[in-house]
PDB file of N, CA and C in Angstrom:
ATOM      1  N   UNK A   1     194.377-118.971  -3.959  1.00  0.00           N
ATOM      2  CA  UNK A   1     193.116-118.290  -4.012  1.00  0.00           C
ATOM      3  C   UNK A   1     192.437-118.659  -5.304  1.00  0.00           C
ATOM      4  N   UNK A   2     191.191-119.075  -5.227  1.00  0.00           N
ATOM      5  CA  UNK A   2     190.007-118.924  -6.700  1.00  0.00           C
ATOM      6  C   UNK A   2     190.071-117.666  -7.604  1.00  0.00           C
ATOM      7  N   UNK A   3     189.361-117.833  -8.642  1.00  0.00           N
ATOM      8  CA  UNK A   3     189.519-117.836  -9.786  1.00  0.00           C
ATOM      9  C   UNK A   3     189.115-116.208  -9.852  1.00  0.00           C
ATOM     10  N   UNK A   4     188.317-115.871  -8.615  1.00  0.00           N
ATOM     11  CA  UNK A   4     187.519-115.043  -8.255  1.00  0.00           C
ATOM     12  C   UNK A   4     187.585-114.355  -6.642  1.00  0.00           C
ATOM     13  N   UNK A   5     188.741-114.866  -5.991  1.00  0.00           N
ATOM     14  CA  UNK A   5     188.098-114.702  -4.652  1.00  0.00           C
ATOM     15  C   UNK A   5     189.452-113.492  -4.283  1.00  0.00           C
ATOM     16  N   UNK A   6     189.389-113.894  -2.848  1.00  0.00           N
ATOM     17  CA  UNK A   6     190.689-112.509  -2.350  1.00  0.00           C
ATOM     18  C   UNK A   6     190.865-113.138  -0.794  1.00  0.00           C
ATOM     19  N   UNK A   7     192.172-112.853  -0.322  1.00  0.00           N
ATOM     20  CA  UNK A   7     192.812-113.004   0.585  1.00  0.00           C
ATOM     21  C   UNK A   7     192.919-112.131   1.370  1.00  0.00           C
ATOM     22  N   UNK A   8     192.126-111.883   2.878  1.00  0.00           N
ATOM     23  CA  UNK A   8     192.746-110.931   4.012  1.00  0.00           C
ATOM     24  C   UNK A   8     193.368-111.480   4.969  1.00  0.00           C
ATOM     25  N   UNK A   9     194.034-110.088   5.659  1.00  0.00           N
ATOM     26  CA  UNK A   9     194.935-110.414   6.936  1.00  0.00           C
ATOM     27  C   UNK A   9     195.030-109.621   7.953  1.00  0.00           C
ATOM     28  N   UNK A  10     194.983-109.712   8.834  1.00  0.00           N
ATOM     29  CA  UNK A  10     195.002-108.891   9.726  1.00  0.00           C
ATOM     30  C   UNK A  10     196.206-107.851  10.226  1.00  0.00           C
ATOM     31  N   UNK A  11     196.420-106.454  10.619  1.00  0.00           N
ATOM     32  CA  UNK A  11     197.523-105.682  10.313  1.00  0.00           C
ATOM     33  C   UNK A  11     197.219-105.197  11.646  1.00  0.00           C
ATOM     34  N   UNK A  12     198.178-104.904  12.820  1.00  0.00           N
ATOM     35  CA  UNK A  12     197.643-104.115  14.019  1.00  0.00           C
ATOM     36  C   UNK A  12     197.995-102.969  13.314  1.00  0.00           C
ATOM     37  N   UNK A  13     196.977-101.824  13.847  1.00  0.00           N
ATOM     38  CA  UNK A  13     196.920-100.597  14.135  1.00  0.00           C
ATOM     39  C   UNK A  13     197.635 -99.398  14.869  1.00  0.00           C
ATOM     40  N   UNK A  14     197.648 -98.236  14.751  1.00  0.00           N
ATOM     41  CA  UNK A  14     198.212 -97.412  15.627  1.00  0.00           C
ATOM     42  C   UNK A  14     199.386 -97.111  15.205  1.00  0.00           C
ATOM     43  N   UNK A  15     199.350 -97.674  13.957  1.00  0.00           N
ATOM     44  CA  UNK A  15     200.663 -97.040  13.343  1.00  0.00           C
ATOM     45  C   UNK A  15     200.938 -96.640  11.899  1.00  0.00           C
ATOM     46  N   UNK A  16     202.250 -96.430  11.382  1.00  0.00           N
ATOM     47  CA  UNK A  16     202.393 -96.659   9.900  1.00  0.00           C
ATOM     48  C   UNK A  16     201.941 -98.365   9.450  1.00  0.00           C
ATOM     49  N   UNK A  17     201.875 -98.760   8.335  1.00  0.00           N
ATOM     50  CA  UNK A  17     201.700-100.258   8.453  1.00  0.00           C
ATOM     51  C   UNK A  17     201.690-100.323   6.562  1.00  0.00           C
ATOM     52  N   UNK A  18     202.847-100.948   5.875  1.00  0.00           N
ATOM     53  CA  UNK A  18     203.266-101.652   4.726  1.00  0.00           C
ATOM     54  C   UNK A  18     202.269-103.136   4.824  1.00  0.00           C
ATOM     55  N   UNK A  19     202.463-103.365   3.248  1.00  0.00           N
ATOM     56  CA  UNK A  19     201.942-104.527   2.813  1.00  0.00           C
ATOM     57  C   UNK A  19     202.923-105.137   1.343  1.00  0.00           C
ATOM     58  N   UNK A  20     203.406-105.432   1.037  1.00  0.00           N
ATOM     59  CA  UNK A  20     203.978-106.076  -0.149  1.00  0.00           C
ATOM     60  C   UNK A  20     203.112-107.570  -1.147  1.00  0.00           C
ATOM     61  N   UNK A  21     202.728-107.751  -1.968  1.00  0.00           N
ATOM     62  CA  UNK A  21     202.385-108.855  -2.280  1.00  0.00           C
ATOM     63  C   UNK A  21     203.022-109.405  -3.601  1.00  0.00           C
ATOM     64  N   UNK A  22     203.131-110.652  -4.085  1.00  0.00           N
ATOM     65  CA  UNK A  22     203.987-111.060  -5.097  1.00  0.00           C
ATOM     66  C   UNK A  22     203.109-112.382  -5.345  1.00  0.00           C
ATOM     67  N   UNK A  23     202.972-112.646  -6.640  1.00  0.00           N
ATOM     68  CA  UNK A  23     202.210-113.334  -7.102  1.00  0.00           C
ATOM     69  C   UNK A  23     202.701-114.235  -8.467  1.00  0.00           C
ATOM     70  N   UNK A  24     202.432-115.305  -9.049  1.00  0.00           N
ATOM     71  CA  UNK A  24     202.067-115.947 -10.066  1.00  0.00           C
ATOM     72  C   UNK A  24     200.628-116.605 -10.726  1.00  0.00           C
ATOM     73  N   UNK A  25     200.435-116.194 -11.659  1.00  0.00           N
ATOM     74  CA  UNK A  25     198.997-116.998 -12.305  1.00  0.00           C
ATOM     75  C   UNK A  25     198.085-115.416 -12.457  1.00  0.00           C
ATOM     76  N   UNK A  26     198.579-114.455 -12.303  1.00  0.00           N
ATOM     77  CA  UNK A  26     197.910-113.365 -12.572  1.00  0.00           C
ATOM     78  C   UNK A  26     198.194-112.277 -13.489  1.00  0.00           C
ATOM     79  N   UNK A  27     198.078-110.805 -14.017  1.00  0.00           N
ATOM     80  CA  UNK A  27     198.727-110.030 -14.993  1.00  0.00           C
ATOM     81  C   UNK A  27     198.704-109.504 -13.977  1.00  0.00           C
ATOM     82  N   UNK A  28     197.845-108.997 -13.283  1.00  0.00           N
ATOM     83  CA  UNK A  28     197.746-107.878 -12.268  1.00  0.00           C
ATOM     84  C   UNK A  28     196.495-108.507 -11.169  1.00  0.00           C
ATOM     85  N   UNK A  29     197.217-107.386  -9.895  1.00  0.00           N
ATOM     86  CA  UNK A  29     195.755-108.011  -8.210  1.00  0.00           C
ATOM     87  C   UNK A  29     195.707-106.596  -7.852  1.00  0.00           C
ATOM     88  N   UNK A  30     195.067-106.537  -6.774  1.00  0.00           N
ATOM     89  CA  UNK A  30     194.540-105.409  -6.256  1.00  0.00           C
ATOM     90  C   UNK A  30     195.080-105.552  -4.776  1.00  0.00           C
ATOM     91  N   UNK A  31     195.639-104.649  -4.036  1.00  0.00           N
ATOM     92  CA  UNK A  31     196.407-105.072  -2.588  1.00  0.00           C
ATOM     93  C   UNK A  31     195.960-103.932  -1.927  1.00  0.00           C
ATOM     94  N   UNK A  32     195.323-103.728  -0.652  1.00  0.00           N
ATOM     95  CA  UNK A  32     194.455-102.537   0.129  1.00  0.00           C
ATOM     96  C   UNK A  32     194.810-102.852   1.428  1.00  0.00           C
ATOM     97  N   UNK A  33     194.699-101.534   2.304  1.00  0.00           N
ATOM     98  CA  UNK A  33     194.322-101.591   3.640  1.00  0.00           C
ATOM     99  C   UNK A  33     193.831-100.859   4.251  1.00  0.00           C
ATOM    100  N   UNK A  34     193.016-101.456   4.850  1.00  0.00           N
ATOM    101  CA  UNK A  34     191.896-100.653   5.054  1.00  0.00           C
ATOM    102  C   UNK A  34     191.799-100.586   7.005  1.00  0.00           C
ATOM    103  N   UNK A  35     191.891 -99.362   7.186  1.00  0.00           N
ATOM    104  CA  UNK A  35     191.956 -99.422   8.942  1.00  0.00           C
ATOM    105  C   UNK A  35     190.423 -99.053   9.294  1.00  0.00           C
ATOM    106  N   UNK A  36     190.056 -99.495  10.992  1.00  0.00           N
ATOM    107  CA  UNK A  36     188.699 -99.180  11.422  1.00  0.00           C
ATOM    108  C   UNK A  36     188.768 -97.464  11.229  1.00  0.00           C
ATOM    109  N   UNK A  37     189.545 -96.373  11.576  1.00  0.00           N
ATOM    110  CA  UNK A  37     189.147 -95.488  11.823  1.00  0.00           C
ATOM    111  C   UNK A  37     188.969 -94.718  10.554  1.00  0.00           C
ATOM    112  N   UNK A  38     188.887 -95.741   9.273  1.00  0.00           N
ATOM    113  CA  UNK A  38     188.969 -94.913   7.857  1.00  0.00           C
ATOM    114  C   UNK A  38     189.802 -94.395   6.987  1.00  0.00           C
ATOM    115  N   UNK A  39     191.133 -94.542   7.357  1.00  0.00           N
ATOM    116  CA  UNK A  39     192.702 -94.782   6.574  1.00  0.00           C
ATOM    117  C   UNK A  39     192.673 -95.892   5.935  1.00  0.00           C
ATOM    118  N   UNK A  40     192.498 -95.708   4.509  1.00  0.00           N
ATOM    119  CA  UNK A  40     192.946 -97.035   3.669  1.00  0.00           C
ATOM    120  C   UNK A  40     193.511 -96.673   2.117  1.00  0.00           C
ATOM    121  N   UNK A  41     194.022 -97.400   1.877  1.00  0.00           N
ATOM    122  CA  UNK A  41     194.502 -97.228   0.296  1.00  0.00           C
ATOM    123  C   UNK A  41     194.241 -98.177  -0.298  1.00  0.00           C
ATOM    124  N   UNK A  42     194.504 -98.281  -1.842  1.00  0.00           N
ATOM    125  CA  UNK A  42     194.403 -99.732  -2.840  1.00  0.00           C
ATOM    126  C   UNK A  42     195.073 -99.424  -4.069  1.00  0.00           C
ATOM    127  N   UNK A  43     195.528 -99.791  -4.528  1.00  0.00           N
ATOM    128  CA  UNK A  43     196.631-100.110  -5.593  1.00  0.00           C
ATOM    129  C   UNK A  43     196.231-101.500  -6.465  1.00  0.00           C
ATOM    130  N   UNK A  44     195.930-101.913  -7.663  1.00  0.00           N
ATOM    131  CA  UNK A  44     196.006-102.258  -8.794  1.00  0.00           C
ATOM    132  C   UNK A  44     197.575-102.079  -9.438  1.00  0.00           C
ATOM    133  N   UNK A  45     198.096-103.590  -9.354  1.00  0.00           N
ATOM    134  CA  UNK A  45     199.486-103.334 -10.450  1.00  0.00           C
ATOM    135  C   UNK A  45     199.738-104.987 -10.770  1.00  0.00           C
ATOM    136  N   UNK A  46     201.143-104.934 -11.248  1.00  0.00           N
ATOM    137  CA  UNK A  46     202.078-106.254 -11.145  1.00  0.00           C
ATOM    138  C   UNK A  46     202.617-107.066  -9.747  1.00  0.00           C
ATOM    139  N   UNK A  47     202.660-108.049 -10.199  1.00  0.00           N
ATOM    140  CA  UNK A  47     203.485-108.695  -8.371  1.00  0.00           C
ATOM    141  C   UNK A  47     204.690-107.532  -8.092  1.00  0.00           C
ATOM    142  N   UNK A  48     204.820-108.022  -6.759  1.00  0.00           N
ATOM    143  CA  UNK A  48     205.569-107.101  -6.391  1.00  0.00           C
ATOM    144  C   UNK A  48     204.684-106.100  -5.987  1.00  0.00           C
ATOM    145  N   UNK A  49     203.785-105.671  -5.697  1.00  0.00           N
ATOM    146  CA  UNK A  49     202.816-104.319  -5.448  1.00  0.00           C
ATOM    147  C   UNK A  49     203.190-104.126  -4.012  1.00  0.00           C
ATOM    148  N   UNK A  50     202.917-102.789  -3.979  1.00  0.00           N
ATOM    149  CA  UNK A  50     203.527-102.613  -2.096  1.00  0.00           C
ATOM    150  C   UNK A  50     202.260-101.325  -1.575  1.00  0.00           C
ATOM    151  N   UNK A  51     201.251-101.099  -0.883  1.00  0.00           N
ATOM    152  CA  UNK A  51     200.850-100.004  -0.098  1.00  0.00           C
ATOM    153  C   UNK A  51     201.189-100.071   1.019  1.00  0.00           C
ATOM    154  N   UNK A  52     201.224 -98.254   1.508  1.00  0.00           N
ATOM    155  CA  UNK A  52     201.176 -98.313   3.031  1.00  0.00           C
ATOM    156  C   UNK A  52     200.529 -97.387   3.499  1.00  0.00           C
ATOM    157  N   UNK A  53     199.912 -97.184   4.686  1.00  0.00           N
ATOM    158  CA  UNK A  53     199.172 -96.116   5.165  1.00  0.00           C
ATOM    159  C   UNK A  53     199.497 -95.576   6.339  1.00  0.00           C
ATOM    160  N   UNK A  54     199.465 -94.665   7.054  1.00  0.00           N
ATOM    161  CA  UNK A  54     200.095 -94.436   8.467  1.00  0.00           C
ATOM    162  C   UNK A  54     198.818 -94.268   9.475  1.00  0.00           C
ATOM    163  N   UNK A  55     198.455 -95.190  10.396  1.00  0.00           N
ATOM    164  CA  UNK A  55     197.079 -95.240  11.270  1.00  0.00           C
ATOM    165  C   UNK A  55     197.739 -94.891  12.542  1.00  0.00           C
ATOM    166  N   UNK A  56     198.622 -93.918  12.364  1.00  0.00           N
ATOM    167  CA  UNK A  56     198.955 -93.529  13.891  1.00  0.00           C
ATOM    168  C   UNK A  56     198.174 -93.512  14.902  1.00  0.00           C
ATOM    169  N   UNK A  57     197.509 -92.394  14.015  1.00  0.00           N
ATOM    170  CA  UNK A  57     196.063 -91.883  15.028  1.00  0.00           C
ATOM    171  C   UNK A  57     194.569 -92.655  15.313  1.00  0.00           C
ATOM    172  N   UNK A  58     194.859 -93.967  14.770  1.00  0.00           N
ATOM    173  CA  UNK A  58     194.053 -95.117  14.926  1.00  0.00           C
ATOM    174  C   UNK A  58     194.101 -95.913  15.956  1.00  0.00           C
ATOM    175  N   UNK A  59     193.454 -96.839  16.206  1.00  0.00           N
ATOM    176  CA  UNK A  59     193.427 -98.162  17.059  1.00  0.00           C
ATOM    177  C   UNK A  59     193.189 -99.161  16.206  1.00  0.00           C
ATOM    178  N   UNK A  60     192.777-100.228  17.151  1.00  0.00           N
ATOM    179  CA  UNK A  60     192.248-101.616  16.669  1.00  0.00           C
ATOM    180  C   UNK A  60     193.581-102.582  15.229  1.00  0.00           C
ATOM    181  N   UNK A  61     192.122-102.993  14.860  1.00  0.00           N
ATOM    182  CA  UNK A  61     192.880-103.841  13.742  1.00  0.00           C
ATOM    183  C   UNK A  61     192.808-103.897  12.448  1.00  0.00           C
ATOM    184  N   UNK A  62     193.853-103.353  11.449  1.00  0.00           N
ATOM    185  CA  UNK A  62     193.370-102.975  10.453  1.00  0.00           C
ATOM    186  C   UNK A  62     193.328-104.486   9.439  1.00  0.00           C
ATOM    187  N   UNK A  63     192.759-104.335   8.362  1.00  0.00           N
ATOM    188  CA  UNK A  63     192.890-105.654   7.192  1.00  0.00           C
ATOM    189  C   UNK A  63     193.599-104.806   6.069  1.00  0.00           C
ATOM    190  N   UNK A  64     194.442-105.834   5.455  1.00  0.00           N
ATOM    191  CA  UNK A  64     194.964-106.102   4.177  1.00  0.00           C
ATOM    192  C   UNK A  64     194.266-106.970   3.654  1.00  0.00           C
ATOM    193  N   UNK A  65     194.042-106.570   2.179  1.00  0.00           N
ATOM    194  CA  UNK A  65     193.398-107.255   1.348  1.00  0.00           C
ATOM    195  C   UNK A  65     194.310-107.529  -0.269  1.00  0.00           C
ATOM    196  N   UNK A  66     194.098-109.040  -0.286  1.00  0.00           N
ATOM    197  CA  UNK A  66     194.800-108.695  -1.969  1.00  0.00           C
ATOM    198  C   UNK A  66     193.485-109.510  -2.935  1.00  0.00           C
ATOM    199  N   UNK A  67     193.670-109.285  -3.707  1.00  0.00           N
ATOM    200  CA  UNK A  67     192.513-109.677  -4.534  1.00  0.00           C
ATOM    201  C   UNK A  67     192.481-109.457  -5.793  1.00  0.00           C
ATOM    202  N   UNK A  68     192.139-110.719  -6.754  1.00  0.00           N
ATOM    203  CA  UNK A  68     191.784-110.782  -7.784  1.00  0.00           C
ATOM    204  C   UNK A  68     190.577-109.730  -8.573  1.00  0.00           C
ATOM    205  N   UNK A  69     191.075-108.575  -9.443  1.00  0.00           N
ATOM    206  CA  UNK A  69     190.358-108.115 -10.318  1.00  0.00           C
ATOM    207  C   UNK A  69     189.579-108.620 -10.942  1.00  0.00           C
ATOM    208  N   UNK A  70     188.042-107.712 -10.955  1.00  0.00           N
ATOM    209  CA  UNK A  70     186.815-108.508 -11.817  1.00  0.00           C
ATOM    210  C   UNK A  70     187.403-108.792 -13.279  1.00  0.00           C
ATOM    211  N   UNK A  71     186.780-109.668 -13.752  1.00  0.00           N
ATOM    212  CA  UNK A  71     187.591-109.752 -15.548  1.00  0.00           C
ATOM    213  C   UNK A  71     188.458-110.908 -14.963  1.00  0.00           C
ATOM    214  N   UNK A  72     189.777-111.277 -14.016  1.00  0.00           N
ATOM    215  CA  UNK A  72     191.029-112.309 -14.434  1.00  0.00           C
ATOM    216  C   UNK A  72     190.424-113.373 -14.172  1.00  0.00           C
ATOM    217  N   UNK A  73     190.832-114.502 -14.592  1.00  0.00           N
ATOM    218  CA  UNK A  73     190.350-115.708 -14.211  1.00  0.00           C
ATOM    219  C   UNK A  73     191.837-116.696 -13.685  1.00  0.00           C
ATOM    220  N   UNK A  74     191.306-117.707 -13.144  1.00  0.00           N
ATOM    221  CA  UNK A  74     192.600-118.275 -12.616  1.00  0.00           C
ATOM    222  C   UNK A  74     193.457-118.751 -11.730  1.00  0.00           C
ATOM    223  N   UNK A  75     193.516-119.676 -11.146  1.00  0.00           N
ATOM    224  CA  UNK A  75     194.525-119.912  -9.886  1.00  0.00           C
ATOM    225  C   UNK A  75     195.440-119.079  -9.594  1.00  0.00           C
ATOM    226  N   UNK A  76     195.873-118.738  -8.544  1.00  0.00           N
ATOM    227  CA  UNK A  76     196.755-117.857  -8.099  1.00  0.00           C
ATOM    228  C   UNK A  76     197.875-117.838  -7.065  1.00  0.00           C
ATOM    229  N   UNK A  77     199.105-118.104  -6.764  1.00  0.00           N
ATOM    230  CA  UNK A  77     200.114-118.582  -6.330  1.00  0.00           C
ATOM    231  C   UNK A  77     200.329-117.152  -5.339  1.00  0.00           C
ATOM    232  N   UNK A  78     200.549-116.745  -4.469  1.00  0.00           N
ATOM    233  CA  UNK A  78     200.722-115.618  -3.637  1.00  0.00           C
ATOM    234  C   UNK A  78     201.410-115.480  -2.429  1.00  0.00           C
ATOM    235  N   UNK A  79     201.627-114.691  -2.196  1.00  0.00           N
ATOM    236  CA  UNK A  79     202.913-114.519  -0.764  1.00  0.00           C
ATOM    237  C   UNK A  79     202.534-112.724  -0.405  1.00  0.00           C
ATOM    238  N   UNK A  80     202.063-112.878   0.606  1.00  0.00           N
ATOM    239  CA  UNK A  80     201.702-111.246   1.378  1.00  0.00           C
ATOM    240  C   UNK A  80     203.015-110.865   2.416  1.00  0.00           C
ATOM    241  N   UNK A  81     203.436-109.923   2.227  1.00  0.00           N
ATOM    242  CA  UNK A  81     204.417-109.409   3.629  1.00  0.00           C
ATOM    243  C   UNK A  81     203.330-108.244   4.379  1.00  0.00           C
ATOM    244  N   UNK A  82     203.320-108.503   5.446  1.00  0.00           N
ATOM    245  CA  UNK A  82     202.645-107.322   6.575  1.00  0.00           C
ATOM    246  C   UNK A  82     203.668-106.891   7.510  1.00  0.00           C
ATOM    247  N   UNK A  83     203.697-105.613   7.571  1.00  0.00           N
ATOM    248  CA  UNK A  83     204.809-104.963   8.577  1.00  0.00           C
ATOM    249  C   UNK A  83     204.209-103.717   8.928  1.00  0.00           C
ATOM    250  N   UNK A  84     205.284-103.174  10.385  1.00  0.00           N
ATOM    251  CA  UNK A  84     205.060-102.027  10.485  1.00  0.00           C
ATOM    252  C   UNK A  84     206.181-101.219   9.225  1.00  0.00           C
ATOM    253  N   UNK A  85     205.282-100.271   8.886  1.00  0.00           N
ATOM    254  CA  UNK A  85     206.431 -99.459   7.985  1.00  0.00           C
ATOM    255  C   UNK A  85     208.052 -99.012   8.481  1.00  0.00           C
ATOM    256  N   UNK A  86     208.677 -98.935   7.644  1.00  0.00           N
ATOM    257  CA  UNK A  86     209.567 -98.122   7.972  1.00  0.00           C
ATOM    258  C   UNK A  86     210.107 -96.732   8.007  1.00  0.00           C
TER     259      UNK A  86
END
């Protein structure tokens, strides 16, 4: 990813649903998910960052997002896990 930009993915819905991300070339990213029916979280940390949200009562398709904070600059090396939670 750019210096500036962010990575989504697609997460089905209708359930609990984890995200993990792990990174090099950064101090800290921003990792979210955001479902259609308005369940989402976001977290700011170190690699390794993990949210999850539970869209039981949802449909469709939710996105994960990881993304570079305004301010870092920099190439960015990355690996997303998407799951249903456990």
């Amino acid at each position: 990813m750019g210096a500036t930009g962010s990575a989504t993915f697609p997460a089905a819905g209708g359930g609990p649903i984890s995200a993990e991300a792990t990174w090099t070339g950064a101090a800290a990213m921003e990792l979210s998910i955001s479902c259609p029916d308005g369940v989402s979280t976001t977290r700011t940390g170190a690699s390794g960052l993990s949210v999850e949200v539970d869209d039981t009562h949802g449909s469709g398709t939710c996105t994960v997002t990881l993304a570079v904070p305004q301010g870092e600059t920099g190439p960015v090396d990355y690996s997303v896990t998407v799951e249903p939670a456990a």
